[in-house]
PDB file of N, CA and C in Angstrom:
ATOM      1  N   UNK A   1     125.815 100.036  93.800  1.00  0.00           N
ATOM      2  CA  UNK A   1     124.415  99.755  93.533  1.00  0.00           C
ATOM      3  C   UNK A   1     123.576  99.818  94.798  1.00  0.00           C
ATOM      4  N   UNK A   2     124.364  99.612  96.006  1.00  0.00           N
ATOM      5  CA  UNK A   2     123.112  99.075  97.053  1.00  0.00           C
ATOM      6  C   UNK A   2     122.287  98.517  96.360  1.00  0.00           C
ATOM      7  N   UNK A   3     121.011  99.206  97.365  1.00  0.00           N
ATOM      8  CA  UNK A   3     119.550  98.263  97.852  1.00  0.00           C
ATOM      9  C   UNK A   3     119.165  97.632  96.229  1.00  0.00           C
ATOM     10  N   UNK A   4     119.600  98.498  95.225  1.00  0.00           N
ATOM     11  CA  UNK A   4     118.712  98.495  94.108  1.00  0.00           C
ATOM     12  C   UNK A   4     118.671  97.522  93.288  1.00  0.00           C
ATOM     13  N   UNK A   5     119.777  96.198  92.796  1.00  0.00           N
ATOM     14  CA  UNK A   5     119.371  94.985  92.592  1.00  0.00           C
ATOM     15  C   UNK A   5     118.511  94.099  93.826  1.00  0.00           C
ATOM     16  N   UNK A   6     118.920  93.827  95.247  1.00  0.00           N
ATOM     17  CA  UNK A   6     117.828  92.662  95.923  1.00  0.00           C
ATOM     18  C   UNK A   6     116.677  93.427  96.180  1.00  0.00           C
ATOM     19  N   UNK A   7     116.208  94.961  95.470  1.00  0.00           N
ATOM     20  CA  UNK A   7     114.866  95.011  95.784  1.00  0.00           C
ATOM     21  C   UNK A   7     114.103  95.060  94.970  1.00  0.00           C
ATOM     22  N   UNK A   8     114.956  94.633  93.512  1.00  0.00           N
ATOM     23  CA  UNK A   8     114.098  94.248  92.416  1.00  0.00           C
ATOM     24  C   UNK A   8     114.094  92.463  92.489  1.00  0.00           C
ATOM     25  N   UNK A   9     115.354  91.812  92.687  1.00  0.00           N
ATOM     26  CA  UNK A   9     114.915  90.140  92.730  1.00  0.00           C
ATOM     27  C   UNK A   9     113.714  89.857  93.765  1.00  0.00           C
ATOM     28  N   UNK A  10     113.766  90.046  94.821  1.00  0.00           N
ATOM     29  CA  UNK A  10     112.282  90.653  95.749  1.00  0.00           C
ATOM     30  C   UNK A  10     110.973  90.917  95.318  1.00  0.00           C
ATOM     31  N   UNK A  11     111.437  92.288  94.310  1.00  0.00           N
ATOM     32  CA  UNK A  11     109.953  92.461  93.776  1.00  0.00           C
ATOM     33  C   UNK A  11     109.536  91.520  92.851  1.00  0.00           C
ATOM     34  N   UNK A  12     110.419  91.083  92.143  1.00  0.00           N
ATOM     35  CA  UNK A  12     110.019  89.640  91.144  1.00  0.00           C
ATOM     36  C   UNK A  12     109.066  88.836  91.838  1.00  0.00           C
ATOM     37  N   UNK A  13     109.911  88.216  93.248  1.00  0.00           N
ATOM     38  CA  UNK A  13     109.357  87.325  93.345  1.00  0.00           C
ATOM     39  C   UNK A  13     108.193  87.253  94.573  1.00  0.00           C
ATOM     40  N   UNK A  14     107.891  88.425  94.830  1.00  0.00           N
ATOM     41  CA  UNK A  14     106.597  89.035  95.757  1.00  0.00           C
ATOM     42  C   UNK A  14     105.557  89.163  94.775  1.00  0.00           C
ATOM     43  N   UNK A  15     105.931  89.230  92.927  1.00  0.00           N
ATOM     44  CA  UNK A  15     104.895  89.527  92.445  1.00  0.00           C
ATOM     45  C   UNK A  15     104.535  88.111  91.524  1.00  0.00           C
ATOM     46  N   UNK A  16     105.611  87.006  92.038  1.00  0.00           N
ATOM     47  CA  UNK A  16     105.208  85.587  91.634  1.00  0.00           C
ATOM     48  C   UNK A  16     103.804  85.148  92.537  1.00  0.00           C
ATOM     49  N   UNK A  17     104.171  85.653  93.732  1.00  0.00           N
ATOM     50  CA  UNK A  17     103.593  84.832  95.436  1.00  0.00           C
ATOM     51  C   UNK A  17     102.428  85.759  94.813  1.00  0.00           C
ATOM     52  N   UNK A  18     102.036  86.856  94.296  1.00  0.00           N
ATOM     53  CA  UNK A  18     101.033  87.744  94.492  1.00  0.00           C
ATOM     54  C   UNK A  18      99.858  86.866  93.528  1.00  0.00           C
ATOM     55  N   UNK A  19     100.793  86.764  92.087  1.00  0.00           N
ATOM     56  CA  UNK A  19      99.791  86.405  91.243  1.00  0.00           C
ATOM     57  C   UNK A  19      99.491  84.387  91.253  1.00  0.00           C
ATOM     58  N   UNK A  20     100.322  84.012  92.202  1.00  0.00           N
ATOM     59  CA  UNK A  20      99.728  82.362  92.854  1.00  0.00           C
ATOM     60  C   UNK A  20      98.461  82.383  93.767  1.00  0.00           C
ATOM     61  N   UNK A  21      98.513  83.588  94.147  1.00  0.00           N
ATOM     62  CA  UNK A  21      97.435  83.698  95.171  1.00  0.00           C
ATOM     63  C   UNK A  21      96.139  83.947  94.780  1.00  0.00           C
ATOM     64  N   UNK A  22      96.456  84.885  93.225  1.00  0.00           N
ATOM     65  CA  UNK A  22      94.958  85.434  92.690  1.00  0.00           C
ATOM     66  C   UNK A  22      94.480  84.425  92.051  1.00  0.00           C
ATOM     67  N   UNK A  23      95.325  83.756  91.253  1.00  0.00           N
ATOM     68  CA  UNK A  23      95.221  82.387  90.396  1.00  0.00           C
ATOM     69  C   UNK A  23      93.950  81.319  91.536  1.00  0.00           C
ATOM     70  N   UNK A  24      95.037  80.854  92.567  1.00  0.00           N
ATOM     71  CA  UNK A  24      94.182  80.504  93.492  1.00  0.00           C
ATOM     72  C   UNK A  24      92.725  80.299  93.789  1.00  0.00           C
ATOM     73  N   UNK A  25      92.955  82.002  94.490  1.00  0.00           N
ATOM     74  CA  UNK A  25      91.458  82.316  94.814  1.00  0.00           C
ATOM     75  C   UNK A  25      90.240  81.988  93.356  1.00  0.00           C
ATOM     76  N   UNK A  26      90.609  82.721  92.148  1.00  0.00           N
ATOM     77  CA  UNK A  26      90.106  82.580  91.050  1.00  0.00           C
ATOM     78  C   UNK A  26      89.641  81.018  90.733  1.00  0.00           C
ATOM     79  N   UNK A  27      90.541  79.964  90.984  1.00  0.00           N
ATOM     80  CA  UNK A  27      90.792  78.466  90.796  1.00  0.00           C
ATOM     81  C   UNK A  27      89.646  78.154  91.745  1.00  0.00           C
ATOM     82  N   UNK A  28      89.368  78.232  93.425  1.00  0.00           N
ATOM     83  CA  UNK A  28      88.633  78.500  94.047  1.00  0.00           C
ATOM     84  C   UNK A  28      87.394  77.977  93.673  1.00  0.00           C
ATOM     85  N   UNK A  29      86.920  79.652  93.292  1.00  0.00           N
ATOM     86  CA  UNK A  29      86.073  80.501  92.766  1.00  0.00           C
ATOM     87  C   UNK A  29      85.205  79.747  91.365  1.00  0.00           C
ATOM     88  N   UNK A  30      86.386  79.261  90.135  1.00  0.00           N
ATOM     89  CA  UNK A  30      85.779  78.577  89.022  1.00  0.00           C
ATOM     90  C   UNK A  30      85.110  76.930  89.483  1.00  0.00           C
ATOM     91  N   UNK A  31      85.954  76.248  90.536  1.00  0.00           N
ATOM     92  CA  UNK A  31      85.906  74.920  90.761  1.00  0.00           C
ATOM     93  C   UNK A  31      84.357  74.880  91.641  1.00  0.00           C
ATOM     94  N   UNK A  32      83.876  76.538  91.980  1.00  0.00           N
ATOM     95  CA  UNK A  32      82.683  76.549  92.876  1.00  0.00           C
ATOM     96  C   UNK A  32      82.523  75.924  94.537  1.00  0.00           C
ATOM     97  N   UNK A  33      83.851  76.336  95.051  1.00  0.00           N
ATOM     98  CA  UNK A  33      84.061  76.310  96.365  1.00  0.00           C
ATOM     99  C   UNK A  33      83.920  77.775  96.569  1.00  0.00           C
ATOM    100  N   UNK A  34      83.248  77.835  97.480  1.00  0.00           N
ATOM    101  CA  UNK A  34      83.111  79.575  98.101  1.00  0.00           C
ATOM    102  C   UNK A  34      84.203  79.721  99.369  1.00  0.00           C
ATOM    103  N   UNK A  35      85.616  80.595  98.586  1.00  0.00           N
ATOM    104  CA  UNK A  35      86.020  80.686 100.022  1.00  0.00           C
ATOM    105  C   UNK A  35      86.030  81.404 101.043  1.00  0.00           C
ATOM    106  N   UNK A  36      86.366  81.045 102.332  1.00  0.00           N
ATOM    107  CA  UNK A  36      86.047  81.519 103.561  1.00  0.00           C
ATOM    108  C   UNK A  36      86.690  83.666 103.244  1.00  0.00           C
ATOM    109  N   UNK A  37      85.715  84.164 103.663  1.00  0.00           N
ATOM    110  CA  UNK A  37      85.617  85.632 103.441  1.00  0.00           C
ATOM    111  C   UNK A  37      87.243  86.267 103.671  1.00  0.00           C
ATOM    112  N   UNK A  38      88.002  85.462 104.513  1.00  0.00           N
ATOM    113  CA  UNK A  38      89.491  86.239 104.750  1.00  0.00           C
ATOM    114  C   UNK A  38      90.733  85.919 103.661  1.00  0.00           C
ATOM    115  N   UNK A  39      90.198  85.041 102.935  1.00  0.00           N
ATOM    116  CA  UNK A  39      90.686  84.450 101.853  1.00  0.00           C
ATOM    117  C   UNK A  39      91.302  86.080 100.796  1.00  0.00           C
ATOM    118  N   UNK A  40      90.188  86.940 100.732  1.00  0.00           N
ATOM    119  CA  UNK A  40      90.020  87.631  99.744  1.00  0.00           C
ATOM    120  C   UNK A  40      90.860  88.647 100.132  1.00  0.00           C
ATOM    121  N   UNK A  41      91.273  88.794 101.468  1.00  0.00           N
ATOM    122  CA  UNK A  41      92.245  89.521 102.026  1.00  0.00           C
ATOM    123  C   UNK A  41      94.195  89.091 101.675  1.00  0.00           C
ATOM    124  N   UNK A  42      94.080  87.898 101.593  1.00  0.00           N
ATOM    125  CA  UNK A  42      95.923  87.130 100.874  1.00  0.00           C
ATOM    126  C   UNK A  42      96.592  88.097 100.287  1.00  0.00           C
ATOM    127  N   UNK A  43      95.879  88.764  99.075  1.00  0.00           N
ATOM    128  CA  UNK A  43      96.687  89.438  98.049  1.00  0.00           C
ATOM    129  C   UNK A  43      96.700  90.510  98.503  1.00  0.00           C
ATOM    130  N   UNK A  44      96.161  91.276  99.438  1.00  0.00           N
ATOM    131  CA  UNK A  44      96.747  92.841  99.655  1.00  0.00           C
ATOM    132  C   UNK A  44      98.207  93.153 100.464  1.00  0.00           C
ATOM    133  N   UNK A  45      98.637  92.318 101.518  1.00  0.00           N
ATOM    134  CA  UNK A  45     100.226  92.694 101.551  1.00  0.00           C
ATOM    135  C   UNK A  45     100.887  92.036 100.721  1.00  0.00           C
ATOM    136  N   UNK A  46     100.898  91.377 100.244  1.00  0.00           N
ATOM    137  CA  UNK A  46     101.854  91.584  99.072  1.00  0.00           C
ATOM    138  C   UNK A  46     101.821  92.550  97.689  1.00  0.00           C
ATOM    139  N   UNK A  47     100.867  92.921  97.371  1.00  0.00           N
ATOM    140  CA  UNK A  47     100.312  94.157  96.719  1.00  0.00           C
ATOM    141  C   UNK A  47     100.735  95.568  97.063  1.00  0.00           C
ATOM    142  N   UNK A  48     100.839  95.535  98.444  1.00  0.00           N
ATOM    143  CA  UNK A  48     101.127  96.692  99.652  1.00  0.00           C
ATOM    144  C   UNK A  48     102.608  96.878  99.394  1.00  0.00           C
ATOM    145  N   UNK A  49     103.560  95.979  99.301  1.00  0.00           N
ATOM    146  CA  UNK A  49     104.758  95.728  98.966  1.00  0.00           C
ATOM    147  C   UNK A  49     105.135  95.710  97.658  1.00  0.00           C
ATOM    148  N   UNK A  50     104.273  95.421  96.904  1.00  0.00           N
ATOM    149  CA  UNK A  50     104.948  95.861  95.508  1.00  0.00           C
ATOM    150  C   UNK A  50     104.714  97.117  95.345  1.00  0.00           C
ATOM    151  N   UNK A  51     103.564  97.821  95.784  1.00  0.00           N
ATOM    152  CA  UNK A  51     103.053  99.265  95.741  1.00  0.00           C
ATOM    153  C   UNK A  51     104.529  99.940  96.154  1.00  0.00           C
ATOM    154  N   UNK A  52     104.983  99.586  97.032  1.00  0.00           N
ATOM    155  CA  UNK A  52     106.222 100.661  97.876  1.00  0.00           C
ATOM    156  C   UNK A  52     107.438  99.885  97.031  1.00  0.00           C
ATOM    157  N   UNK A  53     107.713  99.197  96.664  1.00  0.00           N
ATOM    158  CA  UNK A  53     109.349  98.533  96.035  1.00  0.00           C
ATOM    159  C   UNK A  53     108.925  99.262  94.515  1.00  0.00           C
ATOM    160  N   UNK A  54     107.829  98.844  93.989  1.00  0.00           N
ATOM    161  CA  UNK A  54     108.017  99.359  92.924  1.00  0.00           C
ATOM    162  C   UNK A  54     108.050 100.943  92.704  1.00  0.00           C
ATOM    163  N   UNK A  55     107.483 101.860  93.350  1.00  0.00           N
ATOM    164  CA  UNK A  55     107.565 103.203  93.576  1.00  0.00           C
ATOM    165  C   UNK A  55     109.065 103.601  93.743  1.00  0.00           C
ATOM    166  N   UNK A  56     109.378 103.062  94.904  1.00  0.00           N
ATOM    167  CA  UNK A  56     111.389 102.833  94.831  1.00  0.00           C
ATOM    168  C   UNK A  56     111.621 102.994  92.990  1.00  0.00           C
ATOM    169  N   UNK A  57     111.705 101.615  92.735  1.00  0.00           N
ATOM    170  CA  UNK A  57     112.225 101.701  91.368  1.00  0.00           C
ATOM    171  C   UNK A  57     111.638 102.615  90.590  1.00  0.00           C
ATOM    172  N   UNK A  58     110.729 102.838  90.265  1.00  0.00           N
ATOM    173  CA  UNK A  58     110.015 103.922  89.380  1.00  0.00           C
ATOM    174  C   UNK A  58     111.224 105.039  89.595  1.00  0.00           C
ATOM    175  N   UNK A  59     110.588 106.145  91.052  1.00  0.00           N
ATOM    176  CA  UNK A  59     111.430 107.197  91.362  1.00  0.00           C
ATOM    177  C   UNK A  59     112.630 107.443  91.569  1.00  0.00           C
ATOM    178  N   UNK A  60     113.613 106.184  91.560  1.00  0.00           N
ATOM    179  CA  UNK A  60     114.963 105.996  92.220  1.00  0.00           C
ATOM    180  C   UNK A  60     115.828 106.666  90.618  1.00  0.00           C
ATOM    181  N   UNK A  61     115.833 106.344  89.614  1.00  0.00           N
ATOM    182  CA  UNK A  61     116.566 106.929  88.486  1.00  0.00           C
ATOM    183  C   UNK A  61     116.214 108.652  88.448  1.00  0.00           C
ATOM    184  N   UNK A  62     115.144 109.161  89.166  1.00  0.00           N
ATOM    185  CA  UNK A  62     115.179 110.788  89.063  1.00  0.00           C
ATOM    186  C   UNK A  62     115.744 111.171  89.837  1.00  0.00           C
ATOM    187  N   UNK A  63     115.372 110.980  90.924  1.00  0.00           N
ATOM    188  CA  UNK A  63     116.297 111.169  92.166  1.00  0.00           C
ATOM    189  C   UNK A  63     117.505 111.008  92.089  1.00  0.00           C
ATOM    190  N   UNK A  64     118.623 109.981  91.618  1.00  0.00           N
ATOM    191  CA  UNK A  64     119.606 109.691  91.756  1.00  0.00           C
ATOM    192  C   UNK A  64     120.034 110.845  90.565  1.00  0.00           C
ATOM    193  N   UNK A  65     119.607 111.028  89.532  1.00  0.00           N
ATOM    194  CA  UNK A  65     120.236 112.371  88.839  1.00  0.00           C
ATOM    195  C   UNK A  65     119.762 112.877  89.000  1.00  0.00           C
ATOM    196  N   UNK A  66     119.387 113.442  90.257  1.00  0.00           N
ATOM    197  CA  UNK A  66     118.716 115.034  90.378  1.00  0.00           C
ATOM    198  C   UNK A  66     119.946 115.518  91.597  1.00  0.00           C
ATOM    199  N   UNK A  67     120.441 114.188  92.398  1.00  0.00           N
ATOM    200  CA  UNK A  67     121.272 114.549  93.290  1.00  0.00           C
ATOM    201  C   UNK A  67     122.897 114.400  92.777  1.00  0.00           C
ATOM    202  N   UNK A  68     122.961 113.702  91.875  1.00  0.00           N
ATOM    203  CA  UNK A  68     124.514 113.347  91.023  1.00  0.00           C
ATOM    204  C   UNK A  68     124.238 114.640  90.177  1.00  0.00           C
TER     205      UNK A  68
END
């Protein structure tokens, strides 16, 4: 198997941390605290990282029978 089970338990849980963060900001946002402008920046590396793990998984089953 390699990489290909711990870079899906990973992506699970990068996309737990992702959507605590939007919740968050949103929570924030409804309670009518304005937060500080870098706030809105949290969710893009981890976003950045699911972008590339999940692309892995997507493309990894063509690839692997295109080369088997």
């Amino acid at each position: 198997m390699g990489l290909s089970r711990p870079i899906r338990v990973v992506h699970r849980w990068v996309s737990i941390v992702f959507a605590a963060v939007v919740i968050m900001i949103f929570a924030m946002l409804g309670l009518g605290h304005e937060p500080v402008e870098w706030v809105y920046y949290l969710p893009l590396p981890p976003l950045a990282f699911l972008l590339i793990t999940g692309l892995y998984m997507f493309f990894r089953p063509y690839v692997r029978r295109r080369a088997g």
